[in-house]
C-alpha atoms as a PDB file:
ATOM      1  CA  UNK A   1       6.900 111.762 -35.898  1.00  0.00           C
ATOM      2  CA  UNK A   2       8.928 111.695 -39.086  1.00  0.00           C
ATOM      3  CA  UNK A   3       5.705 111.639 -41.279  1.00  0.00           C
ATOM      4  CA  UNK A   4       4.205 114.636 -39.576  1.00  0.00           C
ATOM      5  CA  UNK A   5       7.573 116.466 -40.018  1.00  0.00           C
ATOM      6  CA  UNK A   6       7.019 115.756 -43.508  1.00  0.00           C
ATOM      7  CA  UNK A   7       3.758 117.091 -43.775  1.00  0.00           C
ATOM      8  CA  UNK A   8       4.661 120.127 -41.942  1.00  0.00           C
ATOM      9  CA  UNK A   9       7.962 120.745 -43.955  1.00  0.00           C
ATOM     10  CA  UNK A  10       5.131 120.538 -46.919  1.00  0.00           C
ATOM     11  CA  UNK A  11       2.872 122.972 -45.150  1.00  0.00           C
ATOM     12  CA  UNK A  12       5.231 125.195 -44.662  1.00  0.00           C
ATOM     13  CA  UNK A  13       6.803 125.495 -48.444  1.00  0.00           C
ATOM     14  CA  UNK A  14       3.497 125.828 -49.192  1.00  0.00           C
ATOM     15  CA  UNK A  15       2.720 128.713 -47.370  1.00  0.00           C
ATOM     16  CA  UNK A  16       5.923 130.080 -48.500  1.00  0.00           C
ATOM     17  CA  UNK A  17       5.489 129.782 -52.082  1.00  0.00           C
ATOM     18  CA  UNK A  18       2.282 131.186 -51.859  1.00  0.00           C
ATOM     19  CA  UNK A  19       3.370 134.149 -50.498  1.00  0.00           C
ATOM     20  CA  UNK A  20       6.273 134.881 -52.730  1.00  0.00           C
ATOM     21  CA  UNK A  21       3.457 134.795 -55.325  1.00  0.00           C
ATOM     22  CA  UNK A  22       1.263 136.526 -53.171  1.00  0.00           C
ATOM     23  CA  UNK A  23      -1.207 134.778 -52.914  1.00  0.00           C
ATOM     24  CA  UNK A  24      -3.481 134.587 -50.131  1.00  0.00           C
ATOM     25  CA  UNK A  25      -1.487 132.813 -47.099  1.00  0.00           C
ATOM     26  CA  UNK A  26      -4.467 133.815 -44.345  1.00  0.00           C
ATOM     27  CA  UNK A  27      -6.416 131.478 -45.931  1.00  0.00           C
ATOM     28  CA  UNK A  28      -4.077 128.636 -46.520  1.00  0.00           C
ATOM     29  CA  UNK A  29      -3.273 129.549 -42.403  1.00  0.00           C
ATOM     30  CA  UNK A  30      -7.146 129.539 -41.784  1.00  0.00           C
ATOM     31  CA  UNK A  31      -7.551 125.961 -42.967  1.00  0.00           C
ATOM     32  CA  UNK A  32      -6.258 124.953 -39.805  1.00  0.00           C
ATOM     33  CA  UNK A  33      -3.876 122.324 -41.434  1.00  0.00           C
ATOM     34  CA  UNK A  34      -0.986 123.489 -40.242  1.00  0.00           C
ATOM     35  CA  UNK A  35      -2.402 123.900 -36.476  1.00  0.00           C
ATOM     36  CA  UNK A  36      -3.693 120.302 -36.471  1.00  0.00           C
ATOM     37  CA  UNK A  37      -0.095 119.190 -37.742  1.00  0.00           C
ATOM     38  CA  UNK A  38       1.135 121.361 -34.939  1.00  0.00           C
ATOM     39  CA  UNK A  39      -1.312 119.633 -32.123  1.00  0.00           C
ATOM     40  CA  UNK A  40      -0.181 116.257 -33.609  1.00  0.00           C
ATOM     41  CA  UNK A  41       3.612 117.164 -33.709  1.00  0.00           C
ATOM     42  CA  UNK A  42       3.486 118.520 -29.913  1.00  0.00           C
ATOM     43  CA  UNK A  43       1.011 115.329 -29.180  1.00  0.00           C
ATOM     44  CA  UNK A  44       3.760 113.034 -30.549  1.00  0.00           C
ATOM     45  CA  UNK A  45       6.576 114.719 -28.291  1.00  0.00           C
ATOM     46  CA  UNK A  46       4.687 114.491 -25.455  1.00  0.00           C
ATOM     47  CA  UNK A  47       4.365 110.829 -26.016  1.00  0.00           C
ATOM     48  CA  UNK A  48       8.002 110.602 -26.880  1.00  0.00           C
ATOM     49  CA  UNK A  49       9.241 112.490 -23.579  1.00  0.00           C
ATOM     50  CA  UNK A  50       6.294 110.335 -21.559  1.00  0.00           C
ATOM     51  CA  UNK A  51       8.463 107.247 -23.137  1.00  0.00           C
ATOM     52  CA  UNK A  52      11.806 108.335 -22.195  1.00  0.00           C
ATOM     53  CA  UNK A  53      11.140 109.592 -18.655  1.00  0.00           C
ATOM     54  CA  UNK A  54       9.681 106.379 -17.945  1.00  0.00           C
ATOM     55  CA  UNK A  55      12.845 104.478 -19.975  1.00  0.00           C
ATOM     56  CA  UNK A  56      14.760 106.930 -18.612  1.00  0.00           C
ATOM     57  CA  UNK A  57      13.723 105.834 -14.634  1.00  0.00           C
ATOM     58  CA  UNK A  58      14.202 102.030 -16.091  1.00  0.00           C
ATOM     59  CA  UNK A  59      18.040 103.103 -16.899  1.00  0.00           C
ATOM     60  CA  UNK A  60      18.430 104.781 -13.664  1.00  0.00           C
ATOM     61  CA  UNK A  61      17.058 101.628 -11.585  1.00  0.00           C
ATOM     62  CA  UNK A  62      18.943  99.340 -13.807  1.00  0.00           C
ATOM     63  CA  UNK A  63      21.995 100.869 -13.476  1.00  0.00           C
ATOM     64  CA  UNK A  64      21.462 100.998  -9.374  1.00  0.00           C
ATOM     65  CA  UNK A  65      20.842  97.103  -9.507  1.00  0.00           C
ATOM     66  CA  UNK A  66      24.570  97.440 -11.556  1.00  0.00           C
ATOM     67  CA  UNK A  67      25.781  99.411  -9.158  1.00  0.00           C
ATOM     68  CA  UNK A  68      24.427  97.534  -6.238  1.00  0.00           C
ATOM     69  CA  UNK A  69      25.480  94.378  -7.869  1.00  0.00           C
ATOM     70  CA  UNK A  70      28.716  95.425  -8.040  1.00  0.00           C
ATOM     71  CA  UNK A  71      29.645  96.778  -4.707  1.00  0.00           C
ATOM     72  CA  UNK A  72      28.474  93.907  -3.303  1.00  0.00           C
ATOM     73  CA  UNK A  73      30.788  91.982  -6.015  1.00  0.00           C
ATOM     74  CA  UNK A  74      33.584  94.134  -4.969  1.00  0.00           C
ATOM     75  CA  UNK A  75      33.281  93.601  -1.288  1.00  0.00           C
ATOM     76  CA  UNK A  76      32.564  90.166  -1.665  1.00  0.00           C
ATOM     77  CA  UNK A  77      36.566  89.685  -3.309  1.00  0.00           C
ATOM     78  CA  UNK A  78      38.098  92.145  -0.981  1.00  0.00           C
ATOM     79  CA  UNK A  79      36.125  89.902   1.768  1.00  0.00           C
ATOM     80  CA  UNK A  80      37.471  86.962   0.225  1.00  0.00           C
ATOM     81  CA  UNK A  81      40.771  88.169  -0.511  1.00  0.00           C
ATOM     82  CA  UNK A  82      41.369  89.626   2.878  1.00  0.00           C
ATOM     83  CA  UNK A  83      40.670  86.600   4.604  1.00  0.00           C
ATOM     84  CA  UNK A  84      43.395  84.585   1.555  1.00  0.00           C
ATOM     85  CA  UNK A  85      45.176  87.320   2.838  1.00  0.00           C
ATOM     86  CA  UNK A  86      44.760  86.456   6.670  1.00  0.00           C
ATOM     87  CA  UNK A  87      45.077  82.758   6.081  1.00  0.00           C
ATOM     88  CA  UNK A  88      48.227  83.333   4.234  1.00  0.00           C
ATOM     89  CA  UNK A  89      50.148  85.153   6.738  1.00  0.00           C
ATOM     90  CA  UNK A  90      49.021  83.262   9.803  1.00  0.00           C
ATOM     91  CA  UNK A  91      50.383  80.226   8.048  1.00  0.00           C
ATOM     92  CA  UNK A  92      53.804  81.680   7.519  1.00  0.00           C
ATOM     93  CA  UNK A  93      53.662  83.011  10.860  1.00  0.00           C
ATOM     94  CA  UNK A  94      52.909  79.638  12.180  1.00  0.00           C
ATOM     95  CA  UNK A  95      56.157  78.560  10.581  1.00  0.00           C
ATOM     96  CA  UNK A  96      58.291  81.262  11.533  1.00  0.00           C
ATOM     97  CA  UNK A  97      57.482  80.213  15.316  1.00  0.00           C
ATOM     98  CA  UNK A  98      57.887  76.775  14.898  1.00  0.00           C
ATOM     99  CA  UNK A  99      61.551  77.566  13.304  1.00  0.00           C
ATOM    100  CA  UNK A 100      61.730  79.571  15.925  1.00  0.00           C
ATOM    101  CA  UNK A 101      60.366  76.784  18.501  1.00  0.00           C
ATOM    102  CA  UNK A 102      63.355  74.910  16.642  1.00  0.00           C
ATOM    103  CA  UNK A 103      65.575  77.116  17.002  1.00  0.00           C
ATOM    104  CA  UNK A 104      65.127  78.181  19.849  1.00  0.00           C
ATOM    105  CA  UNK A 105      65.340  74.292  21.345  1.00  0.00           C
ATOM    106  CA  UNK A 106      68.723  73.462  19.512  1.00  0.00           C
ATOM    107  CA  UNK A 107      70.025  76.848  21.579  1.00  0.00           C
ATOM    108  CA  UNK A 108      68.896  75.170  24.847  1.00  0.00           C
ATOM    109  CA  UNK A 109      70.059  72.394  23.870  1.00  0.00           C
ATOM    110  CA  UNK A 110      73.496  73.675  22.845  1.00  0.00           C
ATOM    111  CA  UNK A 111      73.573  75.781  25.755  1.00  0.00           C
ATOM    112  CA  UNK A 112      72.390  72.820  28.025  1.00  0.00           C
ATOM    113  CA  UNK A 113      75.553  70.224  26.716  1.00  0.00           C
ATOM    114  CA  UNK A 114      78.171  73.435  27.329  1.00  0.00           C
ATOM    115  CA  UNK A 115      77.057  73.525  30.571  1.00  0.00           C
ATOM    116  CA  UNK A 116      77.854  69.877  31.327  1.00  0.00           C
ATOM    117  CA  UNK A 117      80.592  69.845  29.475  1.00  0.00           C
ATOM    118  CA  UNK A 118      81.933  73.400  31.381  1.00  0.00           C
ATOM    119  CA  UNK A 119      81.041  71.407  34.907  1.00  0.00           C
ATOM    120  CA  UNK A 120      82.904  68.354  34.215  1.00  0.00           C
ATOM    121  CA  UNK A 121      86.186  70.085  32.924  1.00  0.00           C
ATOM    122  CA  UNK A 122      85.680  72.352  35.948  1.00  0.00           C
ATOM    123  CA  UNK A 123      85.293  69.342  38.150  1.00  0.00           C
ATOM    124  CA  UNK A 124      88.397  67.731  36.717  1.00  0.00           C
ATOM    125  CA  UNK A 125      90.213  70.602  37.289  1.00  0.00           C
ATOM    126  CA  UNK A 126      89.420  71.771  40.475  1.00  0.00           C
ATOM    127  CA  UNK A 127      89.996  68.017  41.821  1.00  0.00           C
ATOM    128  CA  UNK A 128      93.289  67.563  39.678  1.00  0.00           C
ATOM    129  CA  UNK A 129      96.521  66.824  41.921  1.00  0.00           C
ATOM    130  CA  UNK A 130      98.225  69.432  39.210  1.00  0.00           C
ATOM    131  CA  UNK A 131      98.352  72.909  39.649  1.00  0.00           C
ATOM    132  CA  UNK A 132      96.296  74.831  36.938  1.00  0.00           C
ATOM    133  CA  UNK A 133      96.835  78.200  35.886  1.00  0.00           C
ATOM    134  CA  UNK A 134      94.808  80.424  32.910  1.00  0.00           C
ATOM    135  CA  UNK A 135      97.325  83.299  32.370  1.00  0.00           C
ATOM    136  CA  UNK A 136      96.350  86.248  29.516  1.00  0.00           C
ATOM    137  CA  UNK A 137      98.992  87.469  27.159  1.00  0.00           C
ATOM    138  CA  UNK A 138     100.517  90.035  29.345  1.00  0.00           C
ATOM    139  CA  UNK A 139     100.867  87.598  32.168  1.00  0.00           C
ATOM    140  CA  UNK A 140      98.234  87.838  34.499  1.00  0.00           C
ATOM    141  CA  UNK A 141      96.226  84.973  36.399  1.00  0.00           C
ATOM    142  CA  UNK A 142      92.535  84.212  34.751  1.00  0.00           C
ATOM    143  CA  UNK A 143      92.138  81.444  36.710  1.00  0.00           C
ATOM    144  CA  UNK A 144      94.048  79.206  39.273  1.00  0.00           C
ATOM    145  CA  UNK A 145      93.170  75.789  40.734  1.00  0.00           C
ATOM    146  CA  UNK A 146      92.734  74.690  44.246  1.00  0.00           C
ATOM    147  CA  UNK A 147      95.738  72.756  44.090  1.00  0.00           C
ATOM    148  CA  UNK A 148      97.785  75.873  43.631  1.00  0.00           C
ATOM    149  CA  UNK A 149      97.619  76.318  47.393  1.00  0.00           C
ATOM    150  CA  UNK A 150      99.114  73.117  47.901  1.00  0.00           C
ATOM    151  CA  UNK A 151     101.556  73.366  45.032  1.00  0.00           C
ATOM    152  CA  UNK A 152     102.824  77.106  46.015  1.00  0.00           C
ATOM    153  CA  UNK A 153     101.298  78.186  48.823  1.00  0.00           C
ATOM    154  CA  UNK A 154      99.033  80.925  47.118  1.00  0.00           C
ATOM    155  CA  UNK A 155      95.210  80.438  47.331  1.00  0.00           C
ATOM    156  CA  UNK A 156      93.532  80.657  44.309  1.00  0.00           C
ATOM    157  CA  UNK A 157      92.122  84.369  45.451  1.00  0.00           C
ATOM    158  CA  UNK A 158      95.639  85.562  46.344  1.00  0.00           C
ATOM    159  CA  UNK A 159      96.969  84.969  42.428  1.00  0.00           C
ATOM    160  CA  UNK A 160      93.789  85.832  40.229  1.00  0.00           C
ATOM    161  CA  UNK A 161      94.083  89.209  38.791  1.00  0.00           C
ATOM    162  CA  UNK A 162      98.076  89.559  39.550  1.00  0.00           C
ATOM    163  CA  UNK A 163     100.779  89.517  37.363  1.00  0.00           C
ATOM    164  CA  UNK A 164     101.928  85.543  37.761  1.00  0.00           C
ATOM    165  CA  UNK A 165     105.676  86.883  36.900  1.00  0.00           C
ATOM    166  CA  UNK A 166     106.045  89.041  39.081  1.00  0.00           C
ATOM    167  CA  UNK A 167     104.146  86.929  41.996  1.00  0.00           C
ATOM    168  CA  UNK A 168     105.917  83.824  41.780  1.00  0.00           C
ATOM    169  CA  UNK A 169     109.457  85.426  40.188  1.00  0.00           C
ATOM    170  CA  UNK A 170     109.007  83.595  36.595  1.00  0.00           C
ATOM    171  CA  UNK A 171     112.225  84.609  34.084  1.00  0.00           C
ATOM    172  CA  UNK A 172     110.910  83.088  31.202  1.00  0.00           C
ATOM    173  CA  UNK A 173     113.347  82.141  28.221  1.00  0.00           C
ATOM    174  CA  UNK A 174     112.446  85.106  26.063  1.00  0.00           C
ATOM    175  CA  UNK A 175     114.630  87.580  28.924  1.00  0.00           C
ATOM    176  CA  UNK A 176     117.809  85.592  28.734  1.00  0.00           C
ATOM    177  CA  UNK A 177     117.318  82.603  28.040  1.00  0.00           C
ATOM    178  CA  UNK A 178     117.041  81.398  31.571  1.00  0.00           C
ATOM    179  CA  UNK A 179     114.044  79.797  33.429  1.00  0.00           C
ATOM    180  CA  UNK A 180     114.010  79.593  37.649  1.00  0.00           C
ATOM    181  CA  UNK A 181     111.089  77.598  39.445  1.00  0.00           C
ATOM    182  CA  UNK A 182     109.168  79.988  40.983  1.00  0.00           C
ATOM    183  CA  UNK A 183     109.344  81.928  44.118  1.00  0.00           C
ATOM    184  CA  UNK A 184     106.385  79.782  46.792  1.00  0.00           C
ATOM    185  CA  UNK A 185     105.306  80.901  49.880  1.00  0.00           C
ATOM    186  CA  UNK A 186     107.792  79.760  53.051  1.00  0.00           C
ATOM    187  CA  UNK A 187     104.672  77.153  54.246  1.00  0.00           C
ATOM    188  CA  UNK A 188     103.877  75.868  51.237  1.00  0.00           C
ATOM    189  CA  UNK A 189     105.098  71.782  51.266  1.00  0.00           C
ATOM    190  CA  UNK A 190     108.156  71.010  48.798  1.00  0.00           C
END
């Protein structure tokens, strides 16, 4: 292509040359040189575009196999990574519910000894030959034993919730200095 360019570049000064001397250019034209350089130039592009259509669909299928390649590259990792992903997390959630298993156990088990503990000091106090009260700050009956009805002469019922000064006629120290035994019921046993 680059030889025929030559020639025609040639051709053409030629034809030029002769003119601006004025001489005869029809006849340098008639010779048909410069068409047949034509017809060989246009002949040679032809072949060159033939060449790079068909390169041309060679790039375009290799860069769908590229392409192709890598999607299927790129799926493959996510693939891979989401299932890292999945294996990862059900492993830490398989230790969060075994801490929580764990947990969970030591609670019961907690819970389980309070209980036994909270029935035997109940048992030892509701079968204790002493009177047992629970009295708040202010004064009033939490809790009172069974004995209290023996003791006094008020059931348990009859002094939860009341004021245990009041009810059984307590002075205590801080009003005085004084302290009386308590008011009991007229049948209760002295």
């Amino acid at each position: 292509m680059r030889q025929l360019s030559v020639e025609w570049q040639q051709y053409a000064t030629e034809a030029v040359a002769l003119a601006e001397r004025g001489g005869d250019v029809r006849a340098h034209v008639a010779s048909g040189r410069g068409k047949r350089l034509m017809v060989a130039m246009r002949a040679q592009f032809a072949s060159f575009v033939q060449t790079e259509e068909a390169l041309g669909g060679v790039r375009v299928q290799a860069a769908q196999r590229a392409t192709r390649l890598a999607i299927w590259l790129v799926s493959g990792l996510a693939v891979l990574l989401g299932g890292l992903l999945a294996f990862i997390t059900r492993r830490q959630l398989t230790n969060v519910a075994r801490s929580y298993t764990g947990a969970l156990a030591a609670v019961q088990a907690q819970t389980d000894a309070l209980r036994e503990r909270e029935e035997r000091f109940r048992s030892l106090i509701e079968h204790s030959s002493d009177g047992i009260m629970l009295i708040d700050a202010a004064g009033k009956v939490l809790y009172a034993s069974p004995s209290t009805k023996r003791i006094l002469g008020f059931t348990p019922e009859e002094l939860v919730g009341r004021d245990v000064f009041k009810t059984l006629g307590i002075i205590h120290l801080t009003q005085g200095g004084l302290f009386e035994w308590p008011r009991v019921k007229a049948d209760a046993p002295r």
